[in-house]
Protein backbone atom coordinates (compact mmCIF):
# COMPACT_ATOMS: atom_id res chain seq x y z
CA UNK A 1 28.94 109.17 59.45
CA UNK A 2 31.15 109.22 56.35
CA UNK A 3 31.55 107.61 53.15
CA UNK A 4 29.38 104.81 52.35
CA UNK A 5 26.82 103.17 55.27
CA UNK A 6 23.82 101.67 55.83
CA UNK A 7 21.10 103.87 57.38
CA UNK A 8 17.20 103.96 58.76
CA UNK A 9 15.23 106.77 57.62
CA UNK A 10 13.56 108.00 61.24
CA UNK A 11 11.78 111.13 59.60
CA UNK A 12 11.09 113.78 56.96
CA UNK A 13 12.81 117.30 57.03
CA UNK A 14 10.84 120.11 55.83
CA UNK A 15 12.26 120.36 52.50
CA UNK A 16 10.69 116.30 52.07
CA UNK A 17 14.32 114.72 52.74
CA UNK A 18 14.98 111.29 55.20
CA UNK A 19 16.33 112.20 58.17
CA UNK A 20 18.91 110.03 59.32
CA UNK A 21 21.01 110.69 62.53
CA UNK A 22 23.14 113.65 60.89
CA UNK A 23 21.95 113.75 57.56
CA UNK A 24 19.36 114.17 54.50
CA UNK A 25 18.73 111.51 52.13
CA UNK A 26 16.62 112.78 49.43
CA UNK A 27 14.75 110.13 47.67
CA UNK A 28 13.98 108.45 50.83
CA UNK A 29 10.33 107.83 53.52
CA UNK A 30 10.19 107.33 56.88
CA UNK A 31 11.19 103.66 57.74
CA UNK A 32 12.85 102.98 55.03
CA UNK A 33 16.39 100.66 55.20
CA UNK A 34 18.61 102.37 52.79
CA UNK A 35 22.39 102.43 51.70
CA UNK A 36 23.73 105.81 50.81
CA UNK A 37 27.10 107.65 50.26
CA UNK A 38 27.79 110.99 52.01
CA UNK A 39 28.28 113.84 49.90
CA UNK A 40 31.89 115.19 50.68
CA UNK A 41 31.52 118.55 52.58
CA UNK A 42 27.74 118.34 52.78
CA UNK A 43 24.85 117.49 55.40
CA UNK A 44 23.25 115.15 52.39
CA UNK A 45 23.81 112.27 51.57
CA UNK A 46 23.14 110.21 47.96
CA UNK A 47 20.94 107.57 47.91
CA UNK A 48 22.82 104.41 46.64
CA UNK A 49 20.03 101.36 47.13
CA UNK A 50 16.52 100.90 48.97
CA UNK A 51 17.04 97.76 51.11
CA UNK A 52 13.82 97.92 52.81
CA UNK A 53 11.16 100.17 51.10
CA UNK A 54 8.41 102.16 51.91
CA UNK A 55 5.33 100.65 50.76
CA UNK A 56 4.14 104.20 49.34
CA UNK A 57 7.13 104.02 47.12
CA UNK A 58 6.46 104.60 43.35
CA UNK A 59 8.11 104.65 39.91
CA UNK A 60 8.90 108.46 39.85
CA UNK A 61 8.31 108.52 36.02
CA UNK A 62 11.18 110.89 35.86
CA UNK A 63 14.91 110.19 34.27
CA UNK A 64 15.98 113.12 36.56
CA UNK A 65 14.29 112.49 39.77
CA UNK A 66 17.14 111.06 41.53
CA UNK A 67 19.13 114.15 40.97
CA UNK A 68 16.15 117.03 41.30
CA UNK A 69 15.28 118.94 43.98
CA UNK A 70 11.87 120.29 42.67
CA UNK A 71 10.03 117.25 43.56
CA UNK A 72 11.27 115.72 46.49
CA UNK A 73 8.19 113.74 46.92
CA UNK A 74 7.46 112.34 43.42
CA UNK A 75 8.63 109.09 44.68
CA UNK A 76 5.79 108.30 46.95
CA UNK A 77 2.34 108.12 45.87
CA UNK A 78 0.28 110.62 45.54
CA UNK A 79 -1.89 109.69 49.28
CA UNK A 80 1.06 109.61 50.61
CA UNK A 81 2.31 112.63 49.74
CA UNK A 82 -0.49 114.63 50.83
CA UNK A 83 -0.56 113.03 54.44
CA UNK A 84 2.86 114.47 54.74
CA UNK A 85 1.93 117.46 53.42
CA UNK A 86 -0.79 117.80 55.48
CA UNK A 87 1.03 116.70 58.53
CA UNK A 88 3.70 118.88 58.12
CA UNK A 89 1.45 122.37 57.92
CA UNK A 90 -0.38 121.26 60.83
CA UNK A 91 2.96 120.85 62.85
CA UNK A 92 3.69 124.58 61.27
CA UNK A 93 0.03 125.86 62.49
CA UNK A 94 0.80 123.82 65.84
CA UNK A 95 4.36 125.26 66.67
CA UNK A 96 3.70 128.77 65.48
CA UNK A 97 0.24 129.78 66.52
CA UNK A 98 -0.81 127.56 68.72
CA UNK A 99 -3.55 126.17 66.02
CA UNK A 100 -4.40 122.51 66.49
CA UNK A 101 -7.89 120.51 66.26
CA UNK A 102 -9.21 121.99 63.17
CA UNK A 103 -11.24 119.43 60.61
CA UNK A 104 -9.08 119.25 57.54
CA UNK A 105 -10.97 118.56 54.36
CA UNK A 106 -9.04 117.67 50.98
CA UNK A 107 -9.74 119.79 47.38
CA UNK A 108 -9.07 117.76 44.38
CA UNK A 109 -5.66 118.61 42.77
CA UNK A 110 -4.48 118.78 39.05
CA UNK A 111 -2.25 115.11 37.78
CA UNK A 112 1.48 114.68 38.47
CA UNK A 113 2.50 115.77 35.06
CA UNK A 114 2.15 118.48 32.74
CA UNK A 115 0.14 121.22 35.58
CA UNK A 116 3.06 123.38 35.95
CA UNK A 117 2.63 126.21 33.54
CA UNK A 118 5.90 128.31 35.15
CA UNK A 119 9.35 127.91 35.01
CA UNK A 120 12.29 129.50 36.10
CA UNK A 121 15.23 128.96 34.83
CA UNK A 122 19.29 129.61 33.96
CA UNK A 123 21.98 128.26 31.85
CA UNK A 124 23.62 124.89 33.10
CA UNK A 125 25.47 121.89 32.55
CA UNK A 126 23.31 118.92 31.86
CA UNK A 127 25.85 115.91 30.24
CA UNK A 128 28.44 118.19 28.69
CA UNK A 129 25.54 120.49 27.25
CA UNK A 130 24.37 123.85 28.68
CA UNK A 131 20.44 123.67 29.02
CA UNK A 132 18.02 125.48 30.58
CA UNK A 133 17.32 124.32 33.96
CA UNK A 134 18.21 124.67 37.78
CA UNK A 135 20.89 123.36 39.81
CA UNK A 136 21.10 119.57 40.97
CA UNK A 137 21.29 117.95 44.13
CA UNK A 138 24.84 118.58 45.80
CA UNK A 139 27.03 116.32 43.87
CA UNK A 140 24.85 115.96 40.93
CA UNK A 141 24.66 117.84 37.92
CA UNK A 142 22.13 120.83 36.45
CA UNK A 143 18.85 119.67 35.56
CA UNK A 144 17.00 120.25 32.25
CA UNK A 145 13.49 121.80 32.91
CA UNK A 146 12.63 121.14 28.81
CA UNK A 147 12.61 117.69 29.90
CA UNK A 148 10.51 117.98 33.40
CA UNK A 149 7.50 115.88 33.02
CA UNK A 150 5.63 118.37 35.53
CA UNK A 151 6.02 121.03 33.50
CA UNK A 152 2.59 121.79 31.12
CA UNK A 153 3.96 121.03 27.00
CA UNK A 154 3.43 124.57 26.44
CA UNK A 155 6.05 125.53 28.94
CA UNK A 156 8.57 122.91 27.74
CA UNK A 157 7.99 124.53 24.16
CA UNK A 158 8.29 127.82 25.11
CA UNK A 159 11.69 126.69 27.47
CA UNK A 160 12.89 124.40 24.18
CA UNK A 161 12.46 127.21 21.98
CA UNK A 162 15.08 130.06 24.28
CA UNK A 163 17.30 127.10 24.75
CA UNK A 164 17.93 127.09 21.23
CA UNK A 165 18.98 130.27 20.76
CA UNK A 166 21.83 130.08 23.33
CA UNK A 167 20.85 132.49 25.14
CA UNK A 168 23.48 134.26 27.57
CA UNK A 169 20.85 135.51 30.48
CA UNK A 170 20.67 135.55 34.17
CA UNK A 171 17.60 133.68 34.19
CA UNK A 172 14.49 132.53 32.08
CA UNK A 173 11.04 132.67 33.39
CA UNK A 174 8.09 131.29 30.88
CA UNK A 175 4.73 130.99 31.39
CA UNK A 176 2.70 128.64 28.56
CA UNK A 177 -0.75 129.05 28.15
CA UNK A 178 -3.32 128.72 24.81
CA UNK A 179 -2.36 132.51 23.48
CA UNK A 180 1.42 131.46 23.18
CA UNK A 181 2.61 132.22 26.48
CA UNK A 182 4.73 134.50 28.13
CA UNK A 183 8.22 134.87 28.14
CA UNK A 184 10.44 137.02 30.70
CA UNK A 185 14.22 137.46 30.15
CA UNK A 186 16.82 138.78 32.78
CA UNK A 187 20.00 139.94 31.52
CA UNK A 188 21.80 142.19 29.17
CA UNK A 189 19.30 144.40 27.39
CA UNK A 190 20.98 143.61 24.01
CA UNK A 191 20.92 140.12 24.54
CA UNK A 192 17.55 140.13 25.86
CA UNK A 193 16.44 142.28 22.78
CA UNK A 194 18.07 139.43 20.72
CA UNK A 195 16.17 136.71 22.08
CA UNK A 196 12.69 138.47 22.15
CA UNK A 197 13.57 139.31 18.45
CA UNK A 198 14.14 135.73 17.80
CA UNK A 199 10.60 134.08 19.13
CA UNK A 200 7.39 133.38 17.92
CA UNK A 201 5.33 136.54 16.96
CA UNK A 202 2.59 135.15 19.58
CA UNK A 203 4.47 135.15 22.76
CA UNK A 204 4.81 137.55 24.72
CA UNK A 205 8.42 138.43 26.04
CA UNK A 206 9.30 140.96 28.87
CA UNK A 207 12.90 142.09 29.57
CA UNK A 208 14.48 142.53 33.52
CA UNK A 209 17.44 144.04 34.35
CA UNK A 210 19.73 143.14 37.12
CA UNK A 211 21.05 146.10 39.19
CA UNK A 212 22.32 147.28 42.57
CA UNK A 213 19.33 147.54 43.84
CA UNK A 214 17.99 144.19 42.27
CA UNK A 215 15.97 143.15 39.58
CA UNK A 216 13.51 146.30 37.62
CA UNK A 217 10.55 145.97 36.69
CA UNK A 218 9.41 143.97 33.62
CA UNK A 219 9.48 146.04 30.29
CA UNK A 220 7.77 144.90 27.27
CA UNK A 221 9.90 143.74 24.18
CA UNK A 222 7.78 142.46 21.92
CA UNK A 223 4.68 140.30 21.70
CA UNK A 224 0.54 140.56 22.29
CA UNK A 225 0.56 143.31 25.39
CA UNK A 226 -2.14 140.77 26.77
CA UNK A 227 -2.87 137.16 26.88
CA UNK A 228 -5.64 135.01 27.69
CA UNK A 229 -6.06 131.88 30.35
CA UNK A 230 -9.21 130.26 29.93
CA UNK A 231 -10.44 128.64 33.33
CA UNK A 232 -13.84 126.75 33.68
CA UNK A 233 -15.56 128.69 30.83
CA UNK A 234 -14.19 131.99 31.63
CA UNK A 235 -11.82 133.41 29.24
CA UNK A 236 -9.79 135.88 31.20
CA UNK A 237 -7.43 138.54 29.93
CA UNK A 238 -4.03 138.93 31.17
CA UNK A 239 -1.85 141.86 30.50
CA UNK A 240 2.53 141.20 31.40
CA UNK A 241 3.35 141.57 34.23
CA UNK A 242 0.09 140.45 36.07
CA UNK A 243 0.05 137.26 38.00
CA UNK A 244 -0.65 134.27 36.04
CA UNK A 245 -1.30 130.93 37.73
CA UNK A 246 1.24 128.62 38.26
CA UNK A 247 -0.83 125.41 37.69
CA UNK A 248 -4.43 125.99 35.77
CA UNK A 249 -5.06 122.43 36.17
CA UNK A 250 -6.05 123.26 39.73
CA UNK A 251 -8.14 126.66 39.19
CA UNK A 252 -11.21 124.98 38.42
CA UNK A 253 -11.35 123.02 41.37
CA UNK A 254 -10.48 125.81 43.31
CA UNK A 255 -12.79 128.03 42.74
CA UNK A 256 -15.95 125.31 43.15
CA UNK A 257 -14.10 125.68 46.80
CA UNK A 258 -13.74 128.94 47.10
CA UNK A 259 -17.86 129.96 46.21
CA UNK A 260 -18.42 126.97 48.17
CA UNK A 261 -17.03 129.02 51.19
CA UNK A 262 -17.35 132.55 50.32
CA UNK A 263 -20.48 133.37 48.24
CA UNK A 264 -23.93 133.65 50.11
CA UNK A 265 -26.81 135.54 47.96
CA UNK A 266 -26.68 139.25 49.09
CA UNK A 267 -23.51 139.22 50.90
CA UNK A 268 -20.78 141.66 50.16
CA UNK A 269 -17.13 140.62 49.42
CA UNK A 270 -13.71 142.16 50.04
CA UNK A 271 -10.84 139.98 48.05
CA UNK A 272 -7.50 141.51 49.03
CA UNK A 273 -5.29 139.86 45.86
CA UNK A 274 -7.67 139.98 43.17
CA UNK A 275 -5.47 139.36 40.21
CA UNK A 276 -7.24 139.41 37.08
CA UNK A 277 -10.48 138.01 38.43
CA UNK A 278 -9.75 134.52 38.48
CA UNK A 279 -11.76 133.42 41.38
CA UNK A 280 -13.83 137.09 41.72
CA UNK A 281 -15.64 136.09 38.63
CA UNK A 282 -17.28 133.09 40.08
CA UNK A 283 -17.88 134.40 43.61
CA UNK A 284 -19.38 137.71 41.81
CA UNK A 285 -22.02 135.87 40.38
CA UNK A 286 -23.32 134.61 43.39
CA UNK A 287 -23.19 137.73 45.72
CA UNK A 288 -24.55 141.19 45.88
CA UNK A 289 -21.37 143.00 45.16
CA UNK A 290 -17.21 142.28 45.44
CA UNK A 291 -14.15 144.72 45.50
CA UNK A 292 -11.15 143.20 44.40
CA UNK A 293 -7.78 145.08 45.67
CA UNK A 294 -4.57 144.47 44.22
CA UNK A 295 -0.94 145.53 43.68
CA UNK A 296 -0.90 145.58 40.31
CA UNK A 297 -2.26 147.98 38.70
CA UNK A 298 -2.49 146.09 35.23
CA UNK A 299 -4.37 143.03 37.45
CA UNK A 300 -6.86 145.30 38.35
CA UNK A 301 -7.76 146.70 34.87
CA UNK A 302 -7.89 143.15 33.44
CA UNK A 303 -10.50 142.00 36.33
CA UNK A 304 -12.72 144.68 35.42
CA UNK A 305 -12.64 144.22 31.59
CA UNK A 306 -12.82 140.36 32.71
CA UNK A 307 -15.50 141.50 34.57
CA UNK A 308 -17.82 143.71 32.17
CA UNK A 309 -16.86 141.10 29.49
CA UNK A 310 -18.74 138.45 32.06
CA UNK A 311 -21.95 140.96 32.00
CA UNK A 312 -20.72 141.28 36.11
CA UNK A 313 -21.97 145.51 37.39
CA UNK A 314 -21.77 144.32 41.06
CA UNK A 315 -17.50 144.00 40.90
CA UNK A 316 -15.25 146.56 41.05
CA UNK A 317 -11.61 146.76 41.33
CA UNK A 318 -8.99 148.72 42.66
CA UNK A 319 -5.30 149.18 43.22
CA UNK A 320 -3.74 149.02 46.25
CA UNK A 321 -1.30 146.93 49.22
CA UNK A 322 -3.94 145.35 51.06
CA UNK A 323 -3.25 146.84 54.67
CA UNK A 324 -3.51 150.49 53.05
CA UNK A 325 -6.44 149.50 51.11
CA UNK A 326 -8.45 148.29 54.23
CA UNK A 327 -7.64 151.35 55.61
CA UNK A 328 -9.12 153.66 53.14
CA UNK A 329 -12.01 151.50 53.25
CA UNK A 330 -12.51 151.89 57.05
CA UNK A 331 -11.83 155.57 56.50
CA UNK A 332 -14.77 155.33 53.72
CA UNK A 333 -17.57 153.68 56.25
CA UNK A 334 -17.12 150.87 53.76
CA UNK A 335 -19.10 147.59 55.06
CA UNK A 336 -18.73 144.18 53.84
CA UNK A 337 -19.86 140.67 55.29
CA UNK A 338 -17.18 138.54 53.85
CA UNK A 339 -13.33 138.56 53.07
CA UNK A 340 -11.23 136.57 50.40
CA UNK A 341 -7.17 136.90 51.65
CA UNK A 342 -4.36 135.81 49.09
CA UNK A 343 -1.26 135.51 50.43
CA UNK A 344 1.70 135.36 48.64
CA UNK A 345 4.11 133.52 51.20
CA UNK A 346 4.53 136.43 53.39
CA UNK A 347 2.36 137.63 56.26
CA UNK A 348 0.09 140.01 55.33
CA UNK A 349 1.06 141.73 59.22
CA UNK A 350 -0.77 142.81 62.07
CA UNK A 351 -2.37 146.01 60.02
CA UNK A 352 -4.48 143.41 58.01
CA UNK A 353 -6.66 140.66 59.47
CA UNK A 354 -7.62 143.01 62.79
CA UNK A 355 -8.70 145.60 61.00
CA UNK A 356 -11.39 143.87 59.07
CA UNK A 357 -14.07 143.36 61.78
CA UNK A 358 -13.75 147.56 61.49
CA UNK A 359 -15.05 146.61 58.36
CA UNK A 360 -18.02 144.28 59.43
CA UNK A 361 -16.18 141.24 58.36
CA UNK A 362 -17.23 138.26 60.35
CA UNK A 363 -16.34 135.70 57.90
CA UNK A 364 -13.15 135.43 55.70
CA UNK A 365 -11.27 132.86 53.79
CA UNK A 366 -7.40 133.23 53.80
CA UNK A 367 -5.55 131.39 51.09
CA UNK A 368 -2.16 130.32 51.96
CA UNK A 369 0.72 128.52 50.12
CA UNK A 370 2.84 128.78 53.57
CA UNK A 371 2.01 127.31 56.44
CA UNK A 372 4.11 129.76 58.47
CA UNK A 373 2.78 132.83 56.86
CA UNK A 374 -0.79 131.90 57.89
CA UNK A 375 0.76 130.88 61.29
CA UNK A 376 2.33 134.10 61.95
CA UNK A 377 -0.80 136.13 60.99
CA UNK A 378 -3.04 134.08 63.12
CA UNK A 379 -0.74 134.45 65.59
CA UNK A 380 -1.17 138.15 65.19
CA UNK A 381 -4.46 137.76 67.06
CA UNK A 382 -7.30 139.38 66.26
CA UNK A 383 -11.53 138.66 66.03
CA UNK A 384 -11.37 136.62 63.49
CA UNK A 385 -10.06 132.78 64.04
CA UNK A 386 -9.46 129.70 62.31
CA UNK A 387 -12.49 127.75 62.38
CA UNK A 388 -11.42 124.91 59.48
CA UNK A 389 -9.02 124.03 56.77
CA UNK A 390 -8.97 122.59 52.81
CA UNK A 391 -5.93 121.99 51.21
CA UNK A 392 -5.01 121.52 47.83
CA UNK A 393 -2.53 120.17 46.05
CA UNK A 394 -1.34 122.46 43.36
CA UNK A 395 1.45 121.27 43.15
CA UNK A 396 2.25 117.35 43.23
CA UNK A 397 5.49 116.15 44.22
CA UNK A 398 6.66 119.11 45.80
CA UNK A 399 6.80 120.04 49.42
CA UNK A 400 4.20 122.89 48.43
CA UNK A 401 0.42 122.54 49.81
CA UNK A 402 -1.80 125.82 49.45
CA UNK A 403 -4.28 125.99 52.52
CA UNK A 404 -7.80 127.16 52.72
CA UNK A 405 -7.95 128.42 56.44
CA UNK A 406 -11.70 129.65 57.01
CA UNK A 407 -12.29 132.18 59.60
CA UNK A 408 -14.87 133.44 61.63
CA UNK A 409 -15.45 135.59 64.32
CA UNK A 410 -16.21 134.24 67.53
CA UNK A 411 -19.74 134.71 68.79
């Protein structure tokens, strides 16, 4: 097919595109009757009319949503989005381990607009202006991300405020929140150093440097060393670089479903990702004891301030990659009932989810924004299996869909 034509959409592609013979048609749902344009040199296609539309077709709300790729579902409604969300991981569980069967319940998500806290982005061309933003669809131009509804207003102010100093970086990350935010700059350091010098005394701004090897670690610039988030009553200290969540408009619900799960009075609790405590707060209060393990050694430090702020003895924390921490722990005659897994895309590997029965683990809860990830460690094998899933949507209008995958071992 070239030029200009008149198409049926037959399916979805992974990335939330109509899939017509050949080609993508972003913008588009399955059984939809649309005319589009091919894009000159590329598999997509642009989206010219809807002659026959899908009856989960919305109003985007968006000036930019025909030319965006960050939300190539913000079209449809919102039920419709998760069923092909949902559908789609399953397929991924299906193909990859051989998971299929498994009741699926649904966790309340945060509202189309204003839940994403983080943004990443570079200098482009949006209408003859350079912005801060991301690239367009093929064809289309840059898009601003100061003028992405999804984004949380403290992000867009944070994003509004570097974009006016013109800054000449490789790439601006920003993180809003209620203590002014977080800023991280990659580029030049004297540029950088200009920028940081430049913003609000409030925020905090962290410098990265692009090298051979790739990016270094964050430095601090300038700025509060730590910031807050407050979630469901907890105020929680966060010191750059640890994690910070990309949508807080979900956290609450998410941890009424992770204690939900988890806690159990007198059990004990491994949680391999701690972070800053977001969710070993709430579980701590309802079990006997919890060690949180994670990477970062600043994470760690803030969970157990978080946690002796909270008036919580029974948690401790410590660093460590989660494989080599389970294996200390085994090493240690450590015991624990119960298992909290945060993955971060990746596989954790066979070194991780085994091992834990050495631990007395018979119950666990793995927490998944990839389908495949979670596919490829259940696929791993191993005592423990899937027994159910939640999802939630953290993320509306993207292709994105963290899973809840409980797991138990078999009797």
């Amino acid at each position: 097919m070239s030029g200009a034509a008149r198409v049926r959409i037959e399916a979805l592609s992974w990335r939330g595109h109509g899939v017509a013979g050949p080609v993508l048609v972003p913008g588009t749902d399955v059984g939809e009757l649309v005319d589009v344009e091919r894009v000159p040199g590329e598999r997509q296609a642009r989206l010219v009319q809807v002659v026959e539309a899908s009856p989960a077709r919305v109003d985007p709300g968006c000036g930019q949503a025909a030319d965006c790729p960050g939300c190539p579902l913000r079209h449809l409604a919102p039920e419709r989005q998760q069923t092909i969300k949902i559908e789609a991981h399953g397929a991924t569980l299906a193909r990859l381990a051989g998971v299929t069967g498994l009741p699926v319940a649904v966790v309340p998500g945060p509202p189309a607009d204003g839940h994403r806290a983080r943004a990443r982005a570079r200098p482009v061309e949006v209408g003859g202006r350079t912005r801060l933003g991301m690239a367009g669809l093929p064809g289309r131009g840059g898009i601003s991300l100061v003028d992405c509804p999804a984004q949380t207003p403290g992000s867009r102010a944070l994003l509004a405020a570097v974009e006016a100093l013109a800054p000449a970086l490789d790439q601006v990350e920003v993180d809003g929140g209620p203590d002014g935010g977080q800023v991280i700059l990659t580029g030049p350091p004297a540029e950088a150093a200009r920028v940081a010098a430049a913003l609000p005394e409030a925020v905090t701004v962290l410098g990265v440097v692009l090298g051979p090897r790739g990016p270094s670690r964050p430095t601090w610039l300038r700025g509060p060393r730590a910031g807050v988030i407050v979630v469901d009553g907890d105020t929680l200290q966060v010191t750059a670089p640890a994690w910070r969540p990309q949508s807080p408009a979900s956290l609450a619900a998410l941890r009424v479903a992770v204690v939900a799960e988890v806690a159990a009075p007198g059990a004990s609790v491994l949680e391999i990702g701690c972070g800053v405590g977001t969710l070993s707060l709430p579980v701590a209060r309802r079990v006997a004891s919890l060690v949180g393990v994670d990477l970062e050694r600043a994470a760690t430090l803030d969970a157990a301030a978080n946690a002796a702020r909270a008036g919580l003895a029974n948690a401790r924390f410590r660093v460590g990659d989660g494989a080599h921490a389970v294996r200390r722990l085994v090493a240690g005659g450590a015991r624990f009932d119960r298992a909290i897994l945060h993955a971060m895309r990746r596989p954790f590997g066979p070194e991780l989810l085994p091992r834990l029965p050495l631990l007395g683990v018979r119950e666990a809860l793995y927490l998944a924004p990839s389908a495949a990830g979670l596919a490829r460690d259940l696929a791993a094998g191993g005592a423990l299996r899937p027994t159910r899933l939640a999802v939630l949507d953290q993320l509306p209008g993207t292709v994105h869909l963290l899973t809840l995958c409980a797991l138990a071992a078999a009797d």
